[in-house]
PDB file of N, CA and C in Angstrom:
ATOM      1  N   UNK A   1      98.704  38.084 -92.240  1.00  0.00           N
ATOM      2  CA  UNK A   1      98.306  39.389 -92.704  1.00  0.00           C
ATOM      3  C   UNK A   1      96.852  39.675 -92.374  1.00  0.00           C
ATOM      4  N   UNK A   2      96.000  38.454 -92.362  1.00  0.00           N
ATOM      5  CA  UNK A   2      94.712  38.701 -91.907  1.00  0.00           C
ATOM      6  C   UNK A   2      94.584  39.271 -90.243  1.00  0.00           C
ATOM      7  N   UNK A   3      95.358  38.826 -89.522  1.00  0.00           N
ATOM      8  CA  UNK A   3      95.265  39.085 -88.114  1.00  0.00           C
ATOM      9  C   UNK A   3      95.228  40.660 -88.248  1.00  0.00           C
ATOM     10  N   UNK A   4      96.340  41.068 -88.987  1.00  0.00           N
ATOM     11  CA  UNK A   4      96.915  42.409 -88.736  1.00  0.00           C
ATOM     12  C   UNK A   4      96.202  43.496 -89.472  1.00  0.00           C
ATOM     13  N   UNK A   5      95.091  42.875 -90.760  1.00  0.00           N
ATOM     14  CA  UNK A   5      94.061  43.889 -91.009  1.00  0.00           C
ATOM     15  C   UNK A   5      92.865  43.839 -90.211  1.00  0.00           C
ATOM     16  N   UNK A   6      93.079  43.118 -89.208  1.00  0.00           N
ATOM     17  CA  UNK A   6      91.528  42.793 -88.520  1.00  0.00           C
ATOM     18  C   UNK A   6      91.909  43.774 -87.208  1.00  0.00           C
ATOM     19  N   UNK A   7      93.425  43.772 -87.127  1.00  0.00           N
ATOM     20  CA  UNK A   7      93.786  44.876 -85.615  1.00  0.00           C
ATOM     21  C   UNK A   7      94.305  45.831 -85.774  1.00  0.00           C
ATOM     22  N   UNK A   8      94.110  46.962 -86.613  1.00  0.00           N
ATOM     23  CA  UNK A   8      94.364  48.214 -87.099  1.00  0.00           C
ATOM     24  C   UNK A   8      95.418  48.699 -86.285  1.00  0.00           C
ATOM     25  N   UNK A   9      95.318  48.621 -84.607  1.00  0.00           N
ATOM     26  CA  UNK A   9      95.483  49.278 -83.678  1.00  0.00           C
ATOM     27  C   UNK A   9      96.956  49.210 -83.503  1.00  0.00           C
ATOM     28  N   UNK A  10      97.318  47.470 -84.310  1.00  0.00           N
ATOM     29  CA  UNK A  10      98.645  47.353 -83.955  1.00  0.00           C
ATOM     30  C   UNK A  10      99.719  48.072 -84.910  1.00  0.00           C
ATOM     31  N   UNK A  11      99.143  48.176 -86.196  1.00  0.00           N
ATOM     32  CA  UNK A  11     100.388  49.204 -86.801  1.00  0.00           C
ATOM     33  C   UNK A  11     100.045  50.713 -86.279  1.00  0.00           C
ATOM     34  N   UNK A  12      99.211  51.258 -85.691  1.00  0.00           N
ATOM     35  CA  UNK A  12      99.201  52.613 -85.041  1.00  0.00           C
ATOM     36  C   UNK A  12     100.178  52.400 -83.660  1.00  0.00           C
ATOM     37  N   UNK A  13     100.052  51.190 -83.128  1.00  0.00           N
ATOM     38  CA  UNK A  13     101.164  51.455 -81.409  1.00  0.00           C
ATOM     39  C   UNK A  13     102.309  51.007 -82.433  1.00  0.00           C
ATOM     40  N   UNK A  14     102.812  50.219 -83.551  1.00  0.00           N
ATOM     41  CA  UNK A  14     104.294  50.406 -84.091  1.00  0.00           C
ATOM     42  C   UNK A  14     104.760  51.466 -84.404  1.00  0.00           C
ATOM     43  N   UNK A  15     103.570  52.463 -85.284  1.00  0.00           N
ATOM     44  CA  UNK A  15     104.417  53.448 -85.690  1.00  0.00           C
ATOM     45  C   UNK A  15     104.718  54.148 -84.457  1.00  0.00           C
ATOM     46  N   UNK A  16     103.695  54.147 -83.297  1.00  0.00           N
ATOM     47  CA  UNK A  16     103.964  55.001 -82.099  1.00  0.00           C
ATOM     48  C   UNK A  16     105.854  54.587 -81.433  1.00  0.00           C
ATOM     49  N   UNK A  17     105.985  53.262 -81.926  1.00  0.00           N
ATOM     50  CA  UNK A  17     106.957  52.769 -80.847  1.00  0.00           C
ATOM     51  C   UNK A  17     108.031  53.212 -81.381  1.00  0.00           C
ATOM     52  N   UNK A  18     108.141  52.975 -83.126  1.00  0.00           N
ATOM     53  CA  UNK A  18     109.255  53.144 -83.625  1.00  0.00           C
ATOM     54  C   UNK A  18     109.418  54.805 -83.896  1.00  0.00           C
ATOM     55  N   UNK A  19     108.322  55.657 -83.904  1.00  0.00           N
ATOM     56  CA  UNK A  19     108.919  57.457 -83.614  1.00  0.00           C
ATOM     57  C   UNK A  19     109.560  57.424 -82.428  1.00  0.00           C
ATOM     58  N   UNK A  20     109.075  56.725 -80.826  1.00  0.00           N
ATOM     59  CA  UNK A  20     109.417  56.978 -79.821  1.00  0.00           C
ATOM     60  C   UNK A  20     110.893  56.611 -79.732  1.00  0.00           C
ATOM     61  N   UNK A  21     111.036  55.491 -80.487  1.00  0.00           N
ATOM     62  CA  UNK A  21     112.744  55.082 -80.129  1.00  0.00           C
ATOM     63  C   UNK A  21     113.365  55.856 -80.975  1.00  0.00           C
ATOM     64  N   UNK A  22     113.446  56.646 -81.818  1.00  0.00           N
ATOM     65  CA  UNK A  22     114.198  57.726 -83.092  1.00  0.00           C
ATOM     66  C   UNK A  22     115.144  57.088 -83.171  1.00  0.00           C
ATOM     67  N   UNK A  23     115.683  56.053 -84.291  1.00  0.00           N
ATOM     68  CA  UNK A  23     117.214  55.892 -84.453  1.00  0.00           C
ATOM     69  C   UNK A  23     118.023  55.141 -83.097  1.00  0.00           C
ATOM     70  N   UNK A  24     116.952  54.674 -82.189  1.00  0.00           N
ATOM     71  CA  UNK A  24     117.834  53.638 -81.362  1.00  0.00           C
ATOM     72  C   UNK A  24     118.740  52.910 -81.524  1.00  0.00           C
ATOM     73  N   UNK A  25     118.406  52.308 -82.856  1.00  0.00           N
ATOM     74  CA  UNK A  25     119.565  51.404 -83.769  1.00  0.00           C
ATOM     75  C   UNK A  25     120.720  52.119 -83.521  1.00  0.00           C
ATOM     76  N   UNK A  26     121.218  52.798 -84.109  1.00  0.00           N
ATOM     77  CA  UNK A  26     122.035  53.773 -84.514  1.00  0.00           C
ATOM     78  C   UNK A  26     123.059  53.814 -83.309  1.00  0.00           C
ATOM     79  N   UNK A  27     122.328  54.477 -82.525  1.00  0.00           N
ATOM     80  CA  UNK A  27     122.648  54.796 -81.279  1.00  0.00           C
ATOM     81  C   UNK A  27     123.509  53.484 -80.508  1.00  0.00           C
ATOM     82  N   UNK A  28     122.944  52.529 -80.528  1.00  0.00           N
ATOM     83  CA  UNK A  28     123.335  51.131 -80.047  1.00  0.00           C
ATOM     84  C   UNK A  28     124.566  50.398 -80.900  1.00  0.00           C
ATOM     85  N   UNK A  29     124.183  50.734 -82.137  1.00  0.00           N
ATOM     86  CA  UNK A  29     125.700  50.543 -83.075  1.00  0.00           C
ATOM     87  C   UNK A  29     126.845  51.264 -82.521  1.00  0.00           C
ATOM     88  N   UNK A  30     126.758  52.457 -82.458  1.00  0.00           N
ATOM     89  CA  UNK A  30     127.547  53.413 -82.548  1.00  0.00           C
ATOM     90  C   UNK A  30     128.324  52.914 -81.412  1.00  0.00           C
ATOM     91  N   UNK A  31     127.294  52.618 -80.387  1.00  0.00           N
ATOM     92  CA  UNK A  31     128.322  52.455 -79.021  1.00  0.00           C
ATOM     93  C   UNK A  31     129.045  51.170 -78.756  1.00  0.00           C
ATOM     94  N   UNK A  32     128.311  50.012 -79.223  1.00  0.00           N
ATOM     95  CA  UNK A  32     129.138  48.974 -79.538  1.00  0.00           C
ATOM     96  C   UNK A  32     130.425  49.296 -80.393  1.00  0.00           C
ATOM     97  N   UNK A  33     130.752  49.898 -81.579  1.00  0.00           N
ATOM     98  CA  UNK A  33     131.761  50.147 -82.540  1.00  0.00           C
ATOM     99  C   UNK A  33     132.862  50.900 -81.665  1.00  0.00           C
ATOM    100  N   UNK A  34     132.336  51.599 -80.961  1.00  0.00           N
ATOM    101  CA  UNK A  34     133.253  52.695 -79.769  1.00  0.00           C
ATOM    102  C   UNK A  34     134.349  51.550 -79.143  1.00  0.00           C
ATOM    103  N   UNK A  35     135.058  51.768 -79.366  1.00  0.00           N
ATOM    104  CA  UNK A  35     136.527  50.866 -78.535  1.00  0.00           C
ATOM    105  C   UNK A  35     136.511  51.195 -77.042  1.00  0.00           C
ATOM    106  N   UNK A  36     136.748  52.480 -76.397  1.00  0.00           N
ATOM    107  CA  UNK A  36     136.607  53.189 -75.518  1.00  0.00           C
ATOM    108  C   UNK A  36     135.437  53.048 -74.795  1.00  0.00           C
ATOM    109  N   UNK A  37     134.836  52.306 -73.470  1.00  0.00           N
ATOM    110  CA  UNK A  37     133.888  52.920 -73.015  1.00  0.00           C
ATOM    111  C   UNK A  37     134.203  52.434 -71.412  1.00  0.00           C
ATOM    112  N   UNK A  38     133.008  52.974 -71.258  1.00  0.00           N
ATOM    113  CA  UNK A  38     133.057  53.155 -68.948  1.00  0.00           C
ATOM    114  C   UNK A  38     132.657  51.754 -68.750  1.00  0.00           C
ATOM    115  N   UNK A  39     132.316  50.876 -69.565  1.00  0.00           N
ATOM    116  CA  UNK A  39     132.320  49.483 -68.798  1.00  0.00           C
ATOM    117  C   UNK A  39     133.446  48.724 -68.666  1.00  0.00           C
ATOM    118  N   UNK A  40     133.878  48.169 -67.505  1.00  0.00           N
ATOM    119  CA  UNK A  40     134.700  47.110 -67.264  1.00  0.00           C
ATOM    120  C   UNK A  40     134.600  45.907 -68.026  1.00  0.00           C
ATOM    121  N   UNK A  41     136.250  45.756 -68.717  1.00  0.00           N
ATOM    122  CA  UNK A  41     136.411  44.240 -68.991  1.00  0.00           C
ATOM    123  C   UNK A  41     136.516  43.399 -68.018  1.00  0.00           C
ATOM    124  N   UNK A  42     135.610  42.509 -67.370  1.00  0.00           N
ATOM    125  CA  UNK A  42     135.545  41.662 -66.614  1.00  0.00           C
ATOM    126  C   UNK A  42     136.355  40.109 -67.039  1.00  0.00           C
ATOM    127  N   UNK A  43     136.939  39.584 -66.259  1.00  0.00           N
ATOM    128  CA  UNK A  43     137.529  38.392 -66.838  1.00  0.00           C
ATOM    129  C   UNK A  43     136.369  37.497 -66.225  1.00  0.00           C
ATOM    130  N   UNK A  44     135.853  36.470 -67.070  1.00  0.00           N
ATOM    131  CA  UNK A  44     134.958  35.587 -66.828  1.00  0.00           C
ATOM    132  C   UNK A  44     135.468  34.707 -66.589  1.00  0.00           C
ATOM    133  N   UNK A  45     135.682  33.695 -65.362  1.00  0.00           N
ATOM    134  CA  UNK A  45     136.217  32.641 -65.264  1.00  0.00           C
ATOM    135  C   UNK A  45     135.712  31.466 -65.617  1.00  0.00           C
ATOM    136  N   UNK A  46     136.618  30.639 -66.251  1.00  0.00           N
ATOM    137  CA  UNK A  46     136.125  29.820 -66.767  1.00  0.00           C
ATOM    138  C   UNK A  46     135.896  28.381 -65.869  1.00  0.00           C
ATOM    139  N   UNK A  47     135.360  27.113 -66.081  1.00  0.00           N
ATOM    140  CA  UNK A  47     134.929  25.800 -65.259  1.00  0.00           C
ATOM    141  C   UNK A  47     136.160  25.269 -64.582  1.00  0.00           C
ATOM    142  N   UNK A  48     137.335  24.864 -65.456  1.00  0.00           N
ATOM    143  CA  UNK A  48     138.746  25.073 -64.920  1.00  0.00           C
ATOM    144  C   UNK A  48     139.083  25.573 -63.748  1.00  0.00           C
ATOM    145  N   UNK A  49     138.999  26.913 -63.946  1.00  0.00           N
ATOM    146  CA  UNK A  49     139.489  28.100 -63.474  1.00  0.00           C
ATOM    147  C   UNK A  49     138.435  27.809 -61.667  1.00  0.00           C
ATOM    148  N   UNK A  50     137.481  27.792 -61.986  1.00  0.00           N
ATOM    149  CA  UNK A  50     136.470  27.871 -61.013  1.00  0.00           C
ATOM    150  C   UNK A  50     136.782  26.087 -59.591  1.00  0.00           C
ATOM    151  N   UNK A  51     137.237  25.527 -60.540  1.00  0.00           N
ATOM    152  CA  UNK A  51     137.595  24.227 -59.860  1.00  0.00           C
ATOM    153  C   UNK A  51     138.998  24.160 -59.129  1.00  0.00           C
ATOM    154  N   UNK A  52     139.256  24.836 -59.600  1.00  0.00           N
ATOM    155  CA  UNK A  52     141.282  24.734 -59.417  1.00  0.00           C
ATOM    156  C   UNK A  52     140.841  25.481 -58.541  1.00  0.00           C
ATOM    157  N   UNK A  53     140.042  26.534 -58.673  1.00  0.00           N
ATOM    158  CA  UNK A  53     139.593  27.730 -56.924  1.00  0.00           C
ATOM    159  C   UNK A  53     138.924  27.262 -56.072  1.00  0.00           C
ATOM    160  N   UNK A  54     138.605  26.195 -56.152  1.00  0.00           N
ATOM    161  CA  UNK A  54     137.871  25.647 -55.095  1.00  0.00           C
ATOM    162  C   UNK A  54     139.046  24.561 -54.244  1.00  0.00           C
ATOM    163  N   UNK A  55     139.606  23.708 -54.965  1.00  0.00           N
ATOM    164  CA  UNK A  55     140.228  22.972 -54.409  1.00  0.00           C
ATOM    165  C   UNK A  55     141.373  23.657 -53.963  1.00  0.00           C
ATOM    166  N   UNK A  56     141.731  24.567 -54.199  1.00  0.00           N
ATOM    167  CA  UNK A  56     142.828  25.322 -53.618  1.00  0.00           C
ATOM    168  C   UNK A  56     142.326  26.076 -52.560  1.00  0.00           C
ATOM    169  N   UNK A  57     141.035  26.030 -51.904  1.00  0.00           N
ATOM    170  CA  UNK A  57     140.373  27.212 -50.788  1.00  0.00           C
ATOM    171  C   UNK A  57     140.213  25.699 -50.490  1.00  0.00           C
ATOM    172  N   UNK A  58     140.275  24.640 -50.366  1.00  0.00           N
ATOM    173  CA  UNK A  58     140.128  23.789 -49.621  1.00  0.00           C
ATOM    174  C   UNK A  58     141.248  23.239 -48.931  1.00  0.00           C
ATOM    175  N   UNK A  59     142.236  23.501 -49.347  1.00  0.00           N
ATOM    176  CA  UNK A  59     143.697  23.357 -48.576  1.00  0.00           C
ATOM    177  C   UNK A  59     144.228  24.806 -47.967  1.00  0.00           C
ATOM    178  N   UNK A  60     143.679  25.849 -48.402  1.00  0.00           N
ATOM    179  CA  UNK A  60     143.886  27.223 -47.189  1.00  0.00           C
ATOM    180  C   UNK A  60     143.297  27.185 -46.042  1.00  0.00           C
ATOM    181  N   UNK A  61     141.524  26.764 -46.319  1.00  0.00           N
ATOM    182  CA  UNK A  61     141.179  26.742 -44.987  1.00  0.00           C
ATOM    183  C   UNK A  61     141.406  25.897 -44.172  1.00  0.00           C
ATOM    184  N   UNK A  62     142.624  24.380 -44.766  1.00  0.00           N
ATOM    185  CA  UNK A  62     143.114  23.768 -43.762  1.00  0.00           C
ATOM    186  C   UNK A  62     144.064  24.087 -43.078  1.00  0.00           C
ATOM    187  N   UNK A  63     144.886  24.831 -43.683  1.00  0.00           N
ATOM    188  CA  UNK A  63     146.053  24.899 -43.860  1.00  0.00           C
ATOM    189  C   UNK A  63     146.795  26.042 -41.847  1.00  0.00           C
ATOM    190  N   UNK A  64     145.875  25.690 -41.712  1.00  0.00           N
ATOM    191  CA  UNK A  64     146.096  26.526 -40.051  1.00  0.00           C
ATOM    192  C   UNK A  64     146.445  25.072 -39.207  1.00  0.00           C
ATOM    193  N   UNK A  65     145.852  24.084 -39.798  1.00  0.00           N
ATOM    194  CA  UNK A  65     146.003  22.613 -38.944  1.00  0.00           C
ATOM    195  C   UNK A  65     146.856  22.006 -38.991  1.00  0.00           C
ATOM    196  N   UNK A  66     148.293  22.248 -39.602  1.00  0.00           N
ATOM    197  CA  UNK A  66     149.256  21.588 -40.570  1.00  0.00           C
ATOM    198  C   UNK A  66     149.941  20.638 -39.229  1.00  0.00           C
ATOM    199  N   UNK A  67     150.201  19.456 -39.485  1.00  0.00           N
ATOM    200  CA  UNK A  67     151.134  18.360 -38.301  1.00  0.00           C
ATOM    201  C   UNK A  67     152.664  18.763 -37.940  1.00  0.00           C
TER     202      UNK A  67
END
């Protein structure tokens, strides 16, 4: 608390920051809670997933050489 009566300056740029964002919160809730939105569900693959794809692109790109 001593720092922060010795730097006046910094609760004048908070209050500046927190008028500037108005209710950002809000805003950021709201859109998380939204079911509906323009971003893609991406499937994240998992370590498994990522290994089994590898070793399987390792027998396609042989797979032109077959005896």
């Amino acid at each position: 608390m001593d720092w922060i009566d010795t730097h006046p300056d910094i609760y004048n740029k908070a209050r500046e920051l927190d008028d500037g964002l108005n209710e950002v919160d809000q805003t950021i809730w709201d859109f998380m809670k939204d079911a509906a939105s323009d971003i893609p569900d991406l499937e994240i693959p998992t370590r498994m997933n990522s290994v089994v794809s590898s070793v399987a692109g390792l027998f396609r790109s042989s797979g032109g050489n077959s005896v």
